[in-house]
N, C-alpha and C. Protein backbone atom coordinates (compact mmCIF):
# COMPACT_ATOMS: atom_id res chain seq x y z
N UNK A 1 5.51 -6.83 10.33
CA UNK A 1 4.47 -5.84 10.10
C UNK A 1 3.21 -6.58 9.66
N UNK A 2 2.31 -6.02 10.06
CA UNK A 2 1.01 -6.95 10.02
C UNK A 2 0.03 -6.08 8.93
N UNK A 3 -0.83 -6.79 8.67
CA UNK A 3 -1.85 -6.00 7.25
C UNK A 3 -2.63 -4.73 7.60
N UNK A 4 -2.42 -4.45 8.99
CA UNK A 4 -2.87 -2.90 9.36
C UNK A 4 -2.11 -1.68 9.40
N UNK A 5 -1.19 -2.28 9.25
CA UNK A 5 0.24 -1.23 9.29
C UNK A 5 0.26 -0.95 8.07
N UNK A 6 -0.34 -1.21 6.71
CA UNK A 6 -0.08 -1.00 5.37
C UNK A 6 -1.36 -0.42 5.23
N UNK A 7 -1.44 0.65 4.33
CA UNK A 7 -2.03 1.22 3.28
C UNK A 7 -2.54 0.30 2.09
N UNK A 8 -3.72 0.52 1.11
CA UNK A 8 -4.00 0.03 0.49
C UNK A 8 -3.01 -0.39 -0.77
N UNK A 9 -2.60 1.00 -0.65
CA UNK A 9 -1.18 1.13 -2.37
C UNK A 9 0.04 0.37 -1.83
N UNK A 10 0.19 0.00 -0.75
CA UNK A 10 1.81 -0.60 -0.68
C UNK A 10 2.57 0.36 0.32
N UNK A 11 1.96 1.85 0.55
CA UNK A 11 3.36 2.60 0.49
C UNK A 11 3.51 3.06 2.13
N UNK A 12 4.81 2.79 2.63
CA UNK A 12 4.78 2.96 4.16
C UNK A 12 3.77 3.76 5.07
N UNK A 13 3.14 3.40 6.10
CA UNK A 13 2.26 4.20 6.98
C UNK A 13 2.63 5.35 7.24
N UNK A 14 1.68 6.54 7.57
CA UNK A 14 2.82 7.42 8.20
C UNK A 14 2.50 7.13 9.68
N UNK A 15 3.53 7.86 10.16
CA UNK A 15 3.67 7.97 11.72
C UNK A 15 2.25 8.00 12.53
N UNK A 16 2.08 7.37 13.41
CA UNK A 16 0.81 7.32 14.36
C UNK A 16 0.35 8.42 14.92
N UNK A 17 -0.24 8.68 15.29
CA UNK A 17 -0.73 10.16 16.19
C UNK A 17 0.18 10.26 17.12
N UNK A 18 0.31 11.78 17.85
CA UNK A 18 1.24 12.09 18.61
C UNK A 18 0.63 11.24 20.21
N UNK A 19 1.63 11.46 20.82
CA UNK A 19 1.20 11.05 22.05
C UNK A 19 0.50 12.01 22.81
N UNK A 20 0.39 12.79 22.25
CA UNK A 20 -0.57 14.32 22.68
C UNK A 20 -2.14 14.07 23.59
N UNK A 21 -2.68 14.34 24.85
CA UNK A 21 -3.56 14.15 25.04
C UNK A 21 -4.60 14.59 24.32
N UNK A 22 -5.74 13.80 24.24
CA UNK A 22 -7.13 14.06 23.76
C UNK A 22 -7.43 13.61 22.22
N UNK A 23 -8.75 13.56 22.29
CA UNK A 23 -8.88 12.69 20.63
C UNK A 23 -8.85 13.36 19.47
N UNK A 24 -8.80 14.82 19.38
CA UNK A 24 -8.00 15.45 18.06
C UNK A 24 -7.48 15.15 17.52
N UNK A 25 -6.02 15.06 18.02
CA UNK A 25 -4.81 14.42 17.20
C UNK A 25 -4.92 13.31 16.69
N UNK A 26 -5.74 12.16 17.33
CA UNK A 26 -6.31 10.86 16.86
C UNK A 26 -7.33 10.63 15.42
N UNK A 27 -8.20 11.61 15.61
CA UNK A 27 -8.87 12.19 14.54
C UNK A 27 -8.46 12.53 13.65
N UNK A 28 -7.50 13.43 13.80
CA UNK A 28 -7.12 14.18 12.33
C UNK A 28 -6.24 13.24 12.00
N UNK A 29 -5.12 12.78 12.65
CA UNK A 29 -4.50 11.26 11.84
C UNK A 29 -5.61 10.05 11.14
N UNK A 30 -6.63 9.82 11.42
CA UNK A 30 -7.47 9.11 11.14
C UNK A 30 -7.58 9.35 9.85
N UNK A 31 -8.32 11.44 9.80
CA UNK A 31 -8.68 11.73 8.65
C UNK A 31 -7.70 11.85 7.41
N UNK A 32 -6.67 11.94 7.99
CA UNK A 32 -5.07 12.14 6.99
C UNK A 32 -5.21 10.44 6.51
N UNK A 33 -5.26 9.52 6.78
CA UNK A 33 -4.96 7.82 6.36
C UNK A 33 -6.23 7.87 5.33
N UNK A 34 -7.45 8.23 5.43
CA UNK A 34 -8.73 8.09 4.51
C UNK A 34 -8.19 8.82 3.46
N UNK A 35 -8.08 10.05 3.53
CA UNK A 35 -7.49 11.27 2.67
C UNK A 35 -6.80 10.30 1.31
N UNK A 36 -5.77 9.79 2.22
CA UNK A 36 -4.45 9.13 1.34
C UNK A 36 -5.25 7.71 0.27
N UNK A 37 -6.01 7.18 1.40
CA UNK A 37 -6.33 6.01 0.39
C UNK A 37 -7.89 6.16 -0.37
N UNK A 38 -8.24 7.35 -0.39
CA UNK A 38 -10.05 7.12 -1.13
C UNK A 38 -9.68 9.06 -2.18
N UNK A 39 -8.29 9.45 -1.66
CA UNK A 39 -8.57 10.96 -2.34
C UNK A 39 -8.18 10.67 -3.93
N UNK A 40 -7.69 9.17 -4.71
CA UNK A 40 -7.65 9.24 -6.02
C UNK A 40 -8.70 8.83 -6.29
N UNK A 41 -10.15 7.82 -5.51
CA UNK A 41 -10.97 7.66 -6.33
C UNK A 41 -11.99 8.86 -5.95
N UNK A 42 -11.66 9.56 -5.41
CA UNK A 42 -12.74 11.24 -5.32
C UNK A 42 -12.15 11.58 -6.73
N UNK A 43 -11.56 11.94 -7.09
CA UNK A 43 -10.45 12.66 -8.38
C UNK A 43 -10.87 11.90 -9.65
N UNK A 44 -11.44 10.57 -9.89
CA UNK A 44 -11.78 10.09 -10.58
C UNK A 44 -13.17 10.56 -11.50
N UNK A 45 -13.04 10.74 -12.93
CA UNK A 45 -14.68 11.04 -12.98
C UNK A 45 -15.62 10.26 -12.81
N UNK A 46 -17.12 10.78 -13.09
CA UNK A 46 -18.03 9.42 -13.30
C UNK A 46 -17.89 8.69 -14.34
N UNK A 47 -18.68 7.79 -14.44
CA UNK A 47 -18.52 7.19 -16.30
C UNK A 47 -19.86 8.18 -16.48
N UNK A 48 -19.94 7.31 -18.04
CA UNK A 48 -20.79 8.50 -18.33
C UNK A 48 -22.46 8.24 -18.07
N UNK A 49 -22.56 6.58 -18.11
CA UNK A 49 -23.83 7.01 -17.53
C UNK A 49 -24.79 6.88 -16.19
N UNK A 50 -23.45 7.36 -15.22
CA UNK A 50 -23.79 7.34 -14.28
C UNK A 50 -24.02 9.25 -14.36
N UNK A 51 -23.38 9.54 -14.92
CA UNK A 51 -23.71 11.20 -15.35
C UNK A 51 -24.59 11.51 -16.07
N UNK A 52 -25.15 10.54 -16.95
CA UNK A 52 -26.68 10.73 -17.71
C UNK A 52 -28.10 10.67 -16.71
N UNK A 53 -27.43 9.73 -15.91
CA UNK A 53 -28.54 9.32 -14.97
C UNK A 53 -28.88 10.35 -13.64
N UNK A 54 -27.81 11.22 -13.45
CA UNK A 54 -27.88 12.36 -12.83
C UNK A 54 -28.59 13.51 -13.71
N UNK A 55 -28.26 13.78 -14.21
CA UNK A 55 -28.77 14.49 -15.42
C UNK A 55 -30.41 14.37 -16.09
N UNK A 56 -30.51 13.30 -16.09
CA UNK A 56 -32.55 12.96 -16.03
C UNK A 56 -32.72 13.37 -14.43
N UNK A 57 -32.60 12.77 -13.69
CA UNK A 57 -32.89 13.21 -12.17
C UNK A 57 -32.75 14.78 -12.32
N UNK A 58 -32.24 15.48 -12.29
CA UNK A 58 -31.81 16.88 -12.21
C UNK A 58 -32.97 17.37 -13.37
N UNK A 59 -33.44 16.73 -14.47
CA UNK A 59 -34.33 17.14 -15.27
C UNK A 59 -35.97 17.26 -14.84
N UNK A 60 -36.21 15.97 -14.08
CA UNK A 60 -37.54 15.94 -13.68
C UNK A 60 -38.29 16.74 -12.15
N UNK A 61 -39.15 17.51 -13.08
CA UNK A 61 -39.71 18.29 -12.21
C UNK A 61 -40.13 17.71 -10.89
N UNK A 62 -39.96 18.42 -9.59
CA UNK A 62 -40.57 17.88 -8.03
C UNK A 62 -39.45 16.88 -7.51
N UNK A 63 -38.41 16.47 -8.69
CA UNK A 63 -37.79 15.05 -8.46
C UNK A 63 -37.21 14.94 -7.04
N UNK A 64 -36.78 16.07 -6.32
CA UNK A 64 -36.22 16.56 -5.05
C UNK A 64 -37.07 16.79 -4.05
N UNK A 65 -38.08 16.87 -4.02
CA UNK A 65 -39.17 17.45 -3.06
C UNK A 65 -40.15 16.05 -2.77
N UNK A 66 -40.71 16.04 -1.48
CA UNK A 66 -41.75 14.97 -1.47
C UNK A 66 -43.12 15.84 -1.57
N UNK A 67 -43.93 14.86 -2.29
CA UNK A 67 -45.42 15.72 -2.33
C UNK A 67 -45.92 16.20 -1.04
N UNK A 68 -46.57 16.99 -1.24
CA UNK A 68 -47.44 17.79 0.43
C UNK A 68 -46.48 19.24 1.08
N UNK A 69 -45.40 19.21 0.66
CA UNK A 69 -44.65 20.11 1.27
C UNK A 69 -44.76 21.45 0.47
């Protein structure tokens, strides 16, 4: 088994896409493998001052808008 066949955590691949025509099934297996290896650091919070620093942004007036509009 070679280093593409593994997941980041160790833990067996799942099964490949079906042999099903068309690139759907390819896709959504794609999106199922991302899911598995990036959905604990979505779940993770921020620290905190990466949440302070959102938080001034979100404070200052226009901060979202470009001038002229």
């Amino acid at each position: 088994m070679n280093n593409d066949d593994k997941d980041v955590k160790g833990a067996p691949p799942l099964p490949g896409p079906a042999m099903a025509p068309g690139r759907d099934s390819k896709e959504d297996w794609i999106g199922r493998q991302l899911r598995r290896v990036f959905d604990d650091a979505l779940n993770e919070p921020l620290p905190d001052d990466i949440m302070s620093l959102l938080e001034r942004i979100d404070e200052q007036p226009g901060a979202h808008t470009k001038s002229g509009e």
